[in-house]
PDB file of N, CA and C in Angstrom:
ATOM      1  N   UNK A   1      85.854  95.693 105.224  1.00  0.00           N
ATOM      2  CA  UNK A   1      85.478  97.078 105.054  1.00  0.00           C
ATOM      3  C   UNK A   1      84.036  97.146 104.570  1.00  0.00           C
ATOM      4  N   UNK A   2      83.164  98.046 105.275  1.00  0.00           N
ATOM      5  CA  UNK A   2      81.754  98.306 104.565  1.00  0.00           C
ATOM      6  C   UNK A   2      82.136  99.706 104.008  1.00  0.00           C
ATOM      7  N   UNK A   3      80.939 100.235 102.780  1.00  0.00           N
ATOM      8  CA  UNK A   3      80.762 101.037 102.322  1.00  0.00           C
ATOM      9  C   UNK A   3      79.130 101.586 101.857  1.00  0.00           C
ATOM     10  N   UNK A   4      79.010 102.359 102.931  1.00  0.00           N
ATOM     11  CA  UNK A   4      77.588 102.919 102.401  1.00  0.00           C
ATOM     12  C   UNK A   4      77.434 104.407 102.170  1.00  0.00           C
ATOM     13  N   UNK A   5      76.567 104.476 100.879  1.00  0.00           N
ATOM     14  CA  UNK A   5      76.524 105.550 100.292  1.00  0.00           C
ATOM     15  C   UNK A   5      75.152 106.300 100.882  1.00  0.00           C
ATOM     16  N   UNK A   6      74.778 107.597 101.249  1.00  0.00           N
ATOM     17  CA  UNK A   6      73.444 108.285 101.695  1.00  0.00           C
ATOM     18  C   UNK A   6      73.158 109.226 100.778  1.00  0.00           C
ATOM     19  N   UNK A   7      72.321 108.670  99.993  1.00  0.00           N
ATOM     20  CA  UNK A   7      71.416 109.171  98.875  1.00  0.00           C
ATOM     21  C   UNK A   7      71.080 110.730  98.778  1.00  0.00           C
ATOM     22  N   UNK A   8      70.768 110.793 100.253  1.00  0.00           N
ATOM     23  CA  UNK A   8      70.469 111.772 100.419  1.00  0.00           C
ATOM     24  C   UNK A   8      71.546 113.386 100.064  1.00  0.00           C
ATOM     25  N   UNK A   9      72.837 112.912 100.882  1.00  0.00           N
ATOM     26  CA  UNK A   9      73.659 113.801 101.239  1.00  0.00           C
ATOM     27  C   UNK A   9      74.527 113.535 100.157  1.00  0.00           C
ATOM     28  N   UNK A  10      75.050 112.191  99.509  1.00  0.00           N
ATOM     29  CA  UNK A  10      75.703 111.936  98.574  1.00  0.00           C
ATOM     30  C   UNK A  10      76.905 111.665  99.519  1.00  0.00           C
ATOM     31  N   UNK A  11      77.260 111.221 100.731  1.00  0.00           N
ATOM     32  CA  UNK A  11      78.387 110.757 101.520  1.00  0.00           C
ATOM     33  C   UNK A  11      78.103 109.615 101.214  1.00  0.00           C
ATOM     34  N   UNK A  12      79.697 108.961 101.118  1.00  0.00           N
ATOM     35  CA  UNK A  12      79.962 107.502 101.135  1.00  0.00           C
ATOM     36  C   UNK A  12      80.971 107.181 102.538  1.00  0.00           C
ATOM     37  N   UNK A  13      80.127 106.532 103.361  1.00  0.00           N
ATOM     38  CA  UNK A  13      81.381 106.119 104.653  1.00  0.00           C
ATOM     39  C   UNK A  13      81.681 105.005 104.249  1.00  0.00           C
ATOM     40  N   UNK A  14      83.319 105.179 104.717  1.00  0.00           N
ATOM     41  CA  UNK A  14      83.956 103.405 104.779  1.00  0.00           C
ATOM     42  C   UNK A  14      84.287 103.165 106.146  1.00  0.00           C
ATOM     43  N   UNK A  15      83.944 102.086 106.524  1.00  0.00           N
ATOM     44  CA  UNK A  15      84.293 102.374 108.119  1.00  0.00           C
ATOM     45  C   UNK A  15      84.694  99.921 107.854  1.00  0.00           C
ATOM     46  N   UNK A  16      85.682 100.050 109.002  1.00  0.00           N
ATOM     47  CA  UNK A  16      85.877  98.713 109.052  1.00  0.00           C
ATOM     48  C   UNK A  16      87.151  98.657 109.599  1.00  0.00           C
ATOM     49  N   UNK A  17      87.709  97.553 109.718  1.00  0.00           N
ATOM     50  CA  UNK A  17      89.248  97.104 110.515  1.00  0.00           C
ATOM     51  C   UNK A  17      90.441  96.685 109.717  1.00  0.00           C
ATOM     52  N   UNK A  18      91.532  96.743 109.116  1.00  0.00           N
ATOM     53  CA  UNK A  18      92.542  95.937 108.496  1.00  0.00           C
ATOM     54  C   UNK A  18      93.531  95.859 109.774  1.00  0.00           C
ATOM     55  N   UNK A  19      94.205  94.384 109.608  1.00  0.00           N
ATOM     56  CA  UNK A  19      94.820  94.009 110.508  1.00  0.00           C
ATOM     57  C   UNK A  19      96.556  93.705 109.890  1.00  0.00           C
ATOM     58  N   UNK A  20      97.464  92.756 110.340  1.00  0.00           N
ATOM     59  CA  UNK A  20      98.825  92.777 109.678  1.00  0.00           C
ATOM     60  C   UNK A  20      99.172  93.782 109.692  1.00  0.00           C
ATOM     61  N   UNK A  21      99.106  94.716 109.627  1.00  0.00           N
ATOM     62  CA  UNK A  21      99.850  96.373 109.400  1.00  0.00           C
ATOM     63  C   UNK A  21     101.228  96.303 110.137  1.00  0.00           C
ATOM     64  N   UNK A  22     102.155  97.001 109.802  1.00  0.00           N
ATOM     65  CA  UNK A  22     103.427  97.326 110.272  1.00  0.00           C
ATOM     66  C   UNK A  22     102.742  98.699 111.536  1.00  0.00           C
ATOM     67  N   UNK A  23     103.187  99.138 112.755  1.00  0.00           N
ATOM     68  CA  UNK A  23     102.478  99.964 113.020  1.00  0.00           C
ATOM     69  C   UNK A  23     102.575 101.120 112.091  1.00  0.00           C
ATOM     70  N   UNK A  24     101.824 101.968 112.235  1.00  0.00           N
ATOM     71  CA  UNK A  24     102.408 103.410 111.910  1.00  0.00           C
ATOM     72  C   UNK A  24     101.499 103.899 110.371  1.00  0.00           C
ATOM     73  N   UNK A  25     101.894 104.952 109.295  1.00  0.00           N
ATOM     74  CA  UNK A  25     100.758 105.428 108.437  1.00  0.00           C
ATOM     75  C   UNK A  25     101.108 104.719 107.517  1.00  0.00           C
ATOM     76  N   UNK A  26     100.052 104.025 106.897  1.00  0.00           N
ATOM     77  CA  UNK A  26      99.560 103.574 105.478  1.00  0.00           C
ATOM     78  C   UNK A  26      98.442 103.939 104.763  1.00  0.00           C
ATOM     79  N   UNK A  27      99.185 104.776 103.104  1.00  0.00           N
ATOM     80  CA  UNK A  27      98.128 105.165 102.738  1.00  0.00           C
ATOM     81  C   UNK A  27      97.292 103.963 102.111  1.00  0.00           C
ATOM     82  N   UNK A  28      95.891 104.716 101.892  1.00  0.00           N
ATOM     83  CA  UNK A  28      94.648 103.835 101.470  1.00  0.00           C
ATOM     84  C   UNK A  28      94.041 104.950 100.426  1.00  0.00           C
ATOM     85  N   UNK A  29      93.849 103.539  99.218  1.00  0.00           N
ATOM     86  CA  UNK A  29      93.401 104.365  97.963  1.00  0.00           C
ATOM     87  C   UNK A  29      92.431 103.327  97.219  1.00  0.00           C
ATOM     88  N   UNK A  30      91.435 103.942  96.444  1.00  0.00           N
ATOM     89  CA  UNK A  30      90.920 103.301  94.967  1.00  0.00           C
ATOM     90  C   UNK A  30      91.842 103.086  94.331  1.00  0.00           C
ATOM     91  N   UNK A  31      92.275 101.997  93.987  1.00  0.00           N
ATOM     92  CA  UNK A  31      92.830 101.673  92.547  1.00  0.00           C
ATOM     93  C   UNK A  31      92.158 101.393  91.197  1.00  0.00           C
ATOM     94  N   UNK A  32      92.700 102.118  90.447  1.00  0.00           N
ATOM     95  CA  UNK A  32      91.591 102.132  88.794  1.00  0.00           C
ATOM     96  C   UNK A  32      91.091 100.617  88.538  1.00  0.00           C
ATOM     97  N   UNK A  33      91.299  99.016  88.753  1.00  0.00           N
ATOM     98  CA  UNK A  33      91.014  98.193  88.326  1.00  0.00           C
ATOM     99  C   UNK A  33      91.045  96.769  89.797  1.00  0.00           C
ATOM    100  N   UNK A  34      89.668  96.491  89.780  1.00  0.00           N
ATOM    101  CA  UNK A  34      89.722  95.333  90.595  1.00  0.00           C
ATOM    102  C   UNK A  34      90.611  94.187  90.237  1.00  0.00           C
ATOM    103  N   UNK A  35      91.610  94.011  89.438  1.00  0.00           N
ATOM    104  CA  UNK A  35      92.492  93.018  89.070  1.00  0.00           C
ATOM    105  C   UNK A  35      93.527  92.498  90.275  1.00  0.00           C
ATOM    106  N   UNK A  36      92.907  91.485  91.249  1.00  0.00           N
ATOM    107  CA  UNK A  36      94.274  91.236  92.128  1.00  0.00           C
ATOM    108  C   UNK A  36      95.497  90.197  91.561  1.00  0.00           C
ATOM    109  N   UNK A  37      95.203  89.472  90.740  1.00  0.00           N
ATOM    110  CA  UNK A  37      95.982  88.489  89.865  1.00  0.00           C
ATOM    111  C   UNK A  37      97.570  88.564  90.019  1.00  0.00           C
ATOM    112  N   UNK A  38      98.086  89.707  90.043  1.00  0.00           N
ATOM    113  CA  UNK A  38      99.400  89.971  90.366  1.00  0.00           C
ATOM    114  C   UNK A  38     100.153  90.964  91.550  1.00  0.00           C
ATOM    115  N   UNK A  39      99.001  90.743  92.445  1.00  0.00           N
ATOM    116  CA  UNK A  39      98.710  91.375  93.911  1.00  0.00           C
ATOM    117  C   UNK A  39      98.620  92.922  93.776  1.00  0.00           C
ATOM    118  N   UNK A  40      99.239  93.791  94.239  1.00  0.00           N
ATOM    119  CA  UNK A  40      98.478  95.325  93.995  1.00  0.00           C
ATOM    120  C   UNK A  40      99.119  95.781  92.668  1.00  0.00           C
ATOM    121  N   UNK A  41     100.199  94.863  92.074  1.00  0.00           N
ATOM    122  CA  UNK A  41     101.131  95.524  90.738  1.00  0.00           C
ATOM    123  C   UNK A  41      99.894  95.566  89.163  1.00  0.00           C
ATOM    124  N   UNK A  42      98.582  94.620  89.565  1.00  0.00           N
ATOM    125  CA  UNK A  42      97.664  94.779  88.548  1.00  0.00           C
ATOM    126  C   UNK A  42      96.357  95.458  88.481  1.00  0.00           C
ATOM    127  N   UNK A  43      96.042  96.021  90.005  1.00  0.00           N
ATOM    128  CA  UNK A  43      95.534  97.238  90.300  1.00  0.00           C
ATOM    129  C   UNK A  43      95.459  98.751  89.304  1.00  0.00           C
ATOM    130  N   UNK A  44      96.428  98.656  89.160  1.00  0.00           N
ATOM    131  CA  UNK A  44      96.778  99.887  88.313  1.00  0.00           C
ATOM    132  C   UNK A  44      96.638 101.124  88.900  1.00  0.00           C
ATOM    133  N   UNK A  45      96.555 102.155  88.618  1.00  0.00           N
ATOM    134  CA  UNK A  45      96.714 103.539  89.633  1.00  0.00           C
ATOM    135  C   UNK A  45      95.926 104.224  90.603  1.00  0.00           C
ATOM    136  N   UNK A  46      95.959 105.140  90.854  1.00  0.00           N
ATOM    137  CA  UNK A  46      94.736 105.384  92.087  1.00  0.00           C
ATOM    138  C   UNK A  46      93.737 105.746  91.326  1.00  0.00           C
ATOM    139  N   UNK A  47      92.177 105.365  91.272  1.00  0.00           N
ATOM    140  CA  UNK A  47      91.331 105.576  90.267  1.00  0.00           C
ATOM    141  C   UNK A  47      90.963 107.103  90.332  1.00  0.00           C
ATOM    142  N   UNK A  48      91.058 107.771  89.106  1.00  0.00           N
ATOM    143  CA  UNK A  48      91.474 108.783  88.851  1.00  0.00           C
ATOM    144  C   UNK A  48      90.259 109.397  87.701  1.00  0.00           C
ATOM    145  N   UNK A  49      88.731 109.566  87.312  1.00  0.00           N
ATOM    146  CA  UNK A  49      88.613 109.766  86.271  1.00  0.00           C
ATOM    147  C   UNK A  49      88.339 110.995  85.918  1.00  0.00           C
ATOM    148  N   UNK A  50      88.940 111.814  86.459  1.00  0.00           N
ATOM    149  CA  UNK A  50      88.705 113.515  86.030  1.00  0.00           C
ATOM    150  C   UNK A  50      90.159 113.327  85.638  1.00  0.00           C
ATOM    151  N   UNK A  51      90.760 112.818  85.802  1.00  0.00           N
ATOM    152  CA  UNK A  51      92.487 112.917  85.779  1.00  0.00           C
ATOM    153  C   UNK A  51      92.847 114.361  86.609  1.00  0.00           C
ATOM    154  N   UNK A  52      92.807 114.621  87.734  1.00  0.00           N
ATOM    155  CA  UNK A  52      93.611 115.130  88.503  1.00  0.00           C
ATOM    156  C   UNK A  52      94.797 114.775  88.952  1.00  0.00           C
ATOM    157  N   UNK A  53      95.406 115.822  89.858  1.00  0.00           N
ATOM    158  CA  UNK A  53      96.810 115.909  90.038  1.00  0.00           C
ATOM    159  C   UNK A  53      96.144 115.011  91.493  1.00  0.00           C
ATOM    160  N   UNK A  54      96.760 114.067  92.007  1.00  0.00           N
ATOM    161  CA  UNK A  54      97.341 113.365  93.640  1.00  0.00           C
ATOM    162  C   UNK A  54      97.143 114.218  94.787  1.00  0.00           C
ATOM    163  N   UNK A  55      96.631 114.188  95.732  1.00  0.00           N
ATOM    164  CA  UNK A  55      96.265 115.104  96.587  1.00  0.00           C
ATOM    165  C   UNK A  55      95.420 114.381  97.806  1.00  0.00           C
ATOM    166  N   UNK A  56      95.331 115.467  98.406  1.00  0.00           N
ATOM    167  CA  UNK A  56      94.590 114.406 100.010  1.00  0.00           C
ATOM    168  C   UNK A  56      93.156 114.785  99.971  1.00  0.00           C
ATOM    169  N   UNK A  57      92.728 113.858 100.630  1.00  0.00           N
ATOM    170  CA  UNK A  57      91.001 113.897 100.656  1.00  0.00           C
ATOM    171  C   UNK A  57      90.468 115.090 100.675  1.00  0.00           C
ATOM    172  N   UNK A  58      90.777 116.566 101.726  1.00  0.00           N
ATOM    173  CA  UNK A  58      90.513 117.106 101.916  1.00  0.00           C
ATOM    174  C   UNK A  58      90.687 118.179 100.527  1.00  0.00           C
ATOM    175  N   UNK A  59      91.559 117.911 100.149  1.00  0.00           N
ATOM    176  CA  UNK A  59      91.547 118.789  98.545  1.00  0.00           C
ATOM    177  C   UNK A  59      90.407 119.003  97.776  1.00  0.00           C
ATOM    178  N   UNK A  60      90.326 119.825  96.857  1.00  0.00           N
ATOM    179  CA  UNK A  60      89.585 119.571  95.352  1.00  0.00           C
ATOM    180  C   UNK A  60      90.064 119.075  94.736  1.00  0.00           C
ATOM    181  N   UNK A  61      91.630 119.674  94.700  1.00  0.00           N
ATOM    182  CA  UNK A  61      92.570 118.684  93.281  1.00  0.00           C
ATOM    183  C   UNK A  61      93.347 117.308  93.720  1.00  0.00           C
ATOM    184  N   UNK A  62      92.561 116.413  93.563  1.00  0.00           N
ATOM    185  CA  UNK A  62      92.754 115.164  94.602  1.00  0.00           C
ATOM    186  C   UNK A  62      92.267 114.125  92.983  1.00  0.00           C
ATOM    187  N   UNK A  63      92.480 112.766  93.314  1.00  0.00           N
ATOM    188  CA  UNK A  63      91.950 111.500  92.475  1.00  0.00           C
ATOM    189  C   UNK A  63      90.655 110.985  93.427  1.00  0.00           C
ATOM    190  N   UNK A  64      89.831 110.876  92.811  1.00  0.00           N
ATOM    191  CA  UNK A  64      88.824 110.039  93.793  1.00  0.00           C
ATOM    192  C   UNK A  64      89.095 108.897  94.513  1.00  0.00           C
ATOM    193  N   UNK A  65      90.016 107.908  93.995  1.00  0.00           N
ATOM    194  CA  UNK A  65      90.432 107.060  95.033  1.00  0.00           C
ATOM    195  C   UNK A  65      91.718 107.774  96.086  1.00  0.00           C
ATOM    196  N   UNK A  66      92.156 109.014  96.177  1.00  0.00           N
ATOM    197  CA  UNK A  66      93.098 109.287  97.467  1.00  0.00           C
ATOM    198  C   UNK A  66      92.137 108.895  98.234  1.00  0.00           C
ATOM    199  N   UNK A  67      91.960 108.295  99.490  1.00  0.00           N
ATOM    200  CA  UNK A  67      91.737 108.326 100.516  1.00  0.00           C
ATOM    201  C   UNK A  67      92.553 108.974 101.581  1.00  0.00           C
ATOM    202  N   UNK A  68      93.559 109.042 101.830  1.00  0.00           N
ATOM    203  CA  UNK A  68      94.838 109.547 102.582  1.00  0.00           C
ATOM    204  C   UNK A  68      95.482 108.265 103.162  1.00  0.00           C
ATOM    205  N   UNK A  69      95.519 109.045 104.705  1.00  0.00           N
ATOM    206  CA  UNK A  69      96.478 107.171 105.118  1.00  0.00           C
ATOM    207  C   UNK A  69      95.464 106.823 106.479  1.00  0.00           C
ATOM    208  N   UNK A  70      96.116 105.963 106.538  1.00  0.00           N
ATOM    209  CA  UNK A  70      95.619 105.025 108.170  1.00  0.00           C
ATOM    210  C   UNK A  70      96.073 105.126 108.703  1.00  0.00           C
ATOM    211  N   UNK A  71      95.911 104.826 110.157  1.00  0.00           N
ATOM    212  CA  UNK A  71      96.981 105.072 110.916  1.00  0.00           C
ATOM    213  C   UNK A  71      96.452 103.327 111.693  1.00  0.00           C
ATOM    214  N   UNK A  72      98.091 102.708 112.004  1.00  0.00           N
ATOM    215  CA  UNK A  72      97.755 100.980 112.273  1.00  0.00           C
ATOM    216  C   UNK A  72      98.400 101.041 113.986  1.00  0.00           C
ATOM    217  N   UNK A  73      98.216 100.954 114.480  1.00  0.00           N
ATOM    218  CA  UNK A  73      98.532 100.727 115.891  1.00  0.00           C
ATOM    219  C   UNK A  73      99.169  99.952 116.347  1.00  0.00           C
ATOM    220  N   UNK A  74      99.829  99.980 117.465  1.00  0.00           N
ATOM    221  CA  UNK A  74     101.380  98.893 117.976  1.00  0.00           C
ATOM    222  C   UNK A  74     101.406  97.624 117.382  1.00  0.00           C
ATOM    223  N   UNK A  75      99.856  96.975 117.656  1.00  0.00           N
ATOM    224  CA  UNK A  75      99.052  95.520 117.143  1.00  0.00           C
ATOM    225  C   UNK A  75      99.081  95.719 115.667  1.00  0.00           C
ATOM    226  N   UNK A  76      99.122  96.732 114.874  1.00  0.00           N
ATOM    227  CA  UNK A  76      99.116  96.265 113.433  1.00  0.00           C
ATOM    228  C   UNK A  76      97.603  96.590 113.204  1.00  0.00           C
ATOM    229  N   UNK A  77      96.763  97.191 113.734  1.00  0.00           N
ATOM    230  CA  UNK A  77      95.549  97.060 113.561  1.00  0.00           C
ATOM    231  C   UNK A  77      95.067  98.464 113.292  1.00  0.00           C
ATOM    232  N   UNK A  78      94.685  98.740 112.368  1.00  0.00           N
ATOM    233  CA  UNK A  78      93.983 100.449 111.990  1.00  0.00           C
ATOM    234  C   UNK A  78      92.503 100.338 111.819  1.00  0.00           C
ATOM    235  N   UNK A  79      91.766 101.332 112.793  1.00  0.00           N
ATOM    236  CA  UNK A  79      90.469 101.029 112.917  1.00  0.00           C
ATOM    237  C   UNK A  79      89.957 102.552 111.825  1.00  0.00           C
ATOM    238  N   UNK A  80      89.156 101.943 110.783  1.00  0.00           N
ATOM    239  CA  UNK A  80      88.880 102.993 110.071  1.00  0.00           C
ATOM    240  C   UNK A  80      87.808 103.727 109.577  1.00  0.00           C
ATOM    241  N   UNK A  81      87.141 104.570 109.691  1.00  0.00           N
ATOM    242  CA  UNK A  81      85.921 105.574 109.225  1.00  0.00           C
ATOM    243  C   UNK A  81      86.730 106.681 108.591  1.00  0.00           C
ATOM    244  N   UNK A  82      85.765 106.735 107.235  1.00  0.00           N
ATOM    245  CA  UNK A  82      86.065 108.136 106.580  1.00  0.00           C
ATOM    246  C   UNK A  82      84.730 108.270 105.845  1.00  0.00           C
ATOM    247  N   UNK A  83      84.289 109.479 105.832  1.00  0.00           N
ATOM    248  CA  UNK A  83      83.276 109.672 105.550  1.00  0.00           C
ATOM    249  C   UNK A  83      83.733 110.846 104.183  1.00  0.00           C
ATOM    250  N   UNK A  84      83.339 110.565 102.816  1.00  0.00           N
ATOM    251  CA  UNK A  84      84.254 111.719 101.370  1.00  0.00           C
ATOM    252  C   UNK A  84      82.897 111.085 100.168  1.00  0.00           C
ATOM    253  N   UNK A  85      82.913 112.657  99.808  1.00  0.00           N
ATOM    254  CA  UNK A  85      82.331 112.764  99.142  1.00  0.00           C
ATOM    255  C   UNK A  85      82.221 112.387  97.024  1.00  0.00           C
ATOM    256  N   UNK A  86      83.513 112.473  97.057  1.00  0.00           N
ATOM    257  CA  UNK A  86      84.260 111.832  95.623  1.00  0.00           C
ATOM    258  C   UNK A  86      83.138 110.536  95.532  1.00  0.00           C
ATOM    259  N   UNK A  87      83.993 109.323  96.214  1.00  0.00           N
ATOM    260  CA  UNK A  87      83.812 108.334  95.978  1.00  0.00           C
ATOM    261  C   UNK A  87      82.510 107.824  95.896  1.00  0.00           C
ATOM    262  N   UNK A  88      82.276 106.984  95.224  1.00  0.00           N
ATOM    263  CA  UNK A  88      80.527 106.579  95.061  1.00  0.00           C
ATOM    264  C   UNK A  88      80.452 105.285  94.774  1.00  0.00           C
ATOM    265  N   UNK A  89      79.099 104.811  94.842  1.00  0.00           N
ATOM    266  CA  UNK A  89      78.690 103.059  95.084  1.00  0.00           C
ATOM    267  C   UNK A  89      77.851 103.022  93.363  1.00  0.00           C
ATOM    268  N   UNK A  90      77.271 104.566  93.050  1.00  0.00           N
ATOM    269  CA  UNK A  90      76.608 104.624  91.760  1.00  0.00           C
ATOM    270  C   UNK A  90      76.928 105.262  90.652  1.00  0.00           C
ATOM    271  N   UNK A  91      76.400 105.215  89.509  1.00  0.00           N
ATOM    272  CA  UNK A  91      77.222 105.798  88.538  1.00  0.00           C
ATOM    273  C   UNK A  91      78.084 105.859  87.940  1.00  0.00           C
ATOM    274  N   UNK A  92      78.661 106.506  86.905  1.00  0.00           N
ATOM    275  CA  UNK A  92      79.482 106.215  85.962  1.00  0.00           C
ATOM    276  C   UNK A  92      80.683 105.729  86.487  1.00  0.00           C
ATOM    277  N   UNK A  93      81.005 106.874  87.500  1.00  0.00           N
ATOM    278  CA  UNK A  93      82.397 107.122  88.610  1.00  0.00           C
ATOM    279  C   UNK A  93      82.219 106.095  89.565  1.00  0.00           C
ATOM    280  N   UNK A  94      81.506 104.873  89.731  1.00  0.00           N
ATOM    281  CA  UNK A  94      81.438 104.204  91.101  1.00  0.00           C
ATOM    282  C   UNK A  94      82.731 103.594  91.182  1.00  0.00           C
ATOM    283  N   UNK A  95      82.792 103.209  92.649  1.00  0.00           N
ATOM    284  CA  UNK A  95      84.375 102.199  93.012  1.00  0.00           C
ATOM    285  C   UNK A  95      83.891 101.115  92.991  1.00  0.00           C
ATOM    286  N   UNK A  96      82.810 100.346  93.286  1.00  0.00           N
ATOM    287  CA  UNK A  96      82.568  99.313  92.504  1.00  0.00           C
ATOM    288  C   UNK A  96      83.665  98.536  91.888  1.00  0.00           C
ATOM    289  N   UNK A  97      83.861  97.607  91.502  1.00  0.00           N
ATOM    290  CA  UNK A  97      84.620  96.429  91.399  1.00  0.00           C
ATOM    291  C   UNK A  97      85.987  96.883  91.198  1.00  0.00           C
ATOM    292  N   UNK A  98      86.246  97.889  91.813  1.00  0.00           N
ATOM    293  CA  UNK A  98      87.808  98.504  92.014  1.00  0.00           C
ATOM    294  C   UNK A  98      88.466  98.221  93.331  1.00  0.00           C
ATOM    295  N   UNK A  99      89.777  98.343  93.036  1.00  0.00           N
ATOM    296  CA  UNK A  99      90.619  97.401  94.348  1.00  0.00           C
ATOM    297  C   UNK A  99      90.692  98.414  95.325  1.00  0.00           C
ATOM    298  N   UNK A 100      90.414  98.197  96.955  1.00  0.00           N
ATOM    299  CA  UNK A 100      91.057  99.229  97.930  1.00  0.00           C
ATOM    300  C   UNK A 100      92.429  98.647  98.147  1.00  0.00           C
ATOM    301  N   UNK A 101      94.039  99.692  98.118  1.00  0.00           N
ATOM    302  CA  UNK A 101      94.685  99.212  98.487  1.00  0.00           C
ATOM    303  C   UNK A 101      95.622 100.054  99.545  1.00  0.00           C
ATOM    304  N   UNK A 102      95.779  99.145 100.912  1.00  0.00           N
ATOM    305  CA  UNK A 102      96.461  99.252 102.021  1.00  0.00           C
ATOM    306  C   UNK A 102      98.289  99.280 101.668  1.00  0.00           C
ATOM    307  N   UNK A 103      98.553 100.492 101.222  1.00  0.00           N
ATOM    308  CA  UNK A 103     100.415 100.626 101.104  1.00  0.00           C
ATOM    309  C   UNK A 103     100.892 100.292 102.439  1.00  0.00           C
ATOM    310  N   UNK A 104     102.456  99.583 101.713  1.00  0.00           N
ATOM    311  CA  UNK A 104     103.508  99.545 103.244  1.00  0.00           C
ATOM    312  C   UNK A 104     103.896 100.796 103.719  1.00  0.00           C
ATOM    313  N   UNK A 105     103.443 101.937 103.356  1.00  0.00           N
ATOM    314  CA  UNK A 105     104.095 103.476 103.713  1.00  0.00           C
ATOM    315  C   UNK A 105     103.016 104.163 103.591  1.00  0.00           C
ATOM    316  N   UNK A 106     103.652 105.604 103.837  1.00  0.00           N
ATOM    317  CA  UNK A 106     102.439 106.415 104.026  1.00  0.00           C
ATOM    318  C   UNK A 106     102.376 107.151 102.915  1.00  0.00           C
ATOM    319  N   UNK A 107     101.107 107.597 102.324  1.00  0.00           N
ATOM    320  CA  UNK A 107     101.031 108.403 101.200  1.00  0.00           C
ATOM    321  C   UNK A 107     101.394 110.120 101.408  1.00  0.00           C
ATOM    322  N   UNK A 108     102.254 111.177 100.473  1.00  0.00           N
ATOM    323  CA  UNK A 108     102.902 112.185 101.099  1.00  0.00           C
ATOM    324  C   UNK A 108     101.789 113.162 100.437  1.00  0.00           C
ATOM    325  N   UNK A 109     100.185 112.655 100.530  1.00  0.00           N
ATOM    326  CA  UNK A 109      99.128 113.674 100.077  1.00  0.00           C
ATOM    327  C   UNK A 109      99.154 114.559  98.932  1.00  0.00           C
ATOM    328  N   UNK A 110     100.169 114.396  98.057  1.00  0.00           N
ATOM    329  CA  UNK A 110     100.409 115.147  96.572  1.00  0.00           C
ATOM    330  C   UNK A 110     101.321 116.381  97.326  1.00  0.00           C
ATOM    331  N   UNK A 111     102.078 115.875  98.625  1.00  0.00           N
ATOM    332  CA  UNK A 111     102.992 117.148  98.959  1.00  0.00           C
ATOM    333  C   UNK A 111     104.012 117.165  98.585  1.00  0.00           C
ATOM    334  N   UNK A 112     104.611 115.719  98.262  1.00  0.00           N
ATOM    335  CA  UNK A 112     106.206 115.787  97.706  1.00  0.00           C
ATOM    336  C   UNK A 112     106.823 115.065  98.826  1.00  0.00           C
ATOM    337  N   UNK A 113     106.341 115.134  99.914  1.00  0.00           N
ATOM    338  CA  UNK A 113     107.422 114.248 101.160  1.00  0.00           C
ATOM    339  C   UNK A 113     108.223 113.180 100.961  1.00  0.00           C
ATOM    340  N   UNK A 114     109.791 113.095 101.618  1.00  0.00           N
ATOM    341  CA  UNK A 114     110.410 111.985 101.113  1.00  0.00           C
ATOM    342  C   UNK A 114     110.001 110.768 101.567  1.00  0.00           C
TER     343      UNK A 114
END
């Protein structure tokens, strides 16, 4: 995955490939702590520092690491660009040495879905 931030506009795109995927939606998030040591269980939550309520990118009331989901294709392969404004490379709030993590399911956007 790359991540570049434009100074200008203050967009951060992530654009890149994850492969293995089960087909179908997996959400993708910041997790509060780059810790992989005990695989995503030491991650800790979706990085969050306004403490908002869970929500999808497109929200206001969202965590800066929601990203939403992916979508992985027959092959397991999800080709990905998102271009959001939350997330950042600078500053207090950067994602910086925080974990991206690829769920086996799809995230239900702070809707409640079973």
């Amino acid at each position: 995955l790359h991540f570049v931030q434009d100074p200008s506009s203050g967009y951060t795109e992530v654009r890149g490939r994850v492969s293995g995927l089960a087909p179908g939606l997996h959400g993708f998030h910041i997790h509060a702590f780059g810790d992989t040591t005990n695989g995503c269980n030491s991650t800790g939550p979706h990085f969050n520092p306004h403490n908002k309520s869970h929500g999808a990118p497109v929200d206001d009331e969202r965590h800066v690491g929601d990203l939403g989901n992916i979508q992985a294709n027959k092959d397991g392969v999800a080709e990905i660009f998102i271009k959001d404004l939350q997330i950042s490379l600078r500053g207090p709030h950067s994602i910086l040495g925080r974990a991206v993590v690829v769920h086996a399911d799809s995230d239900d956007l702070g809707k409640g879905w079973p």
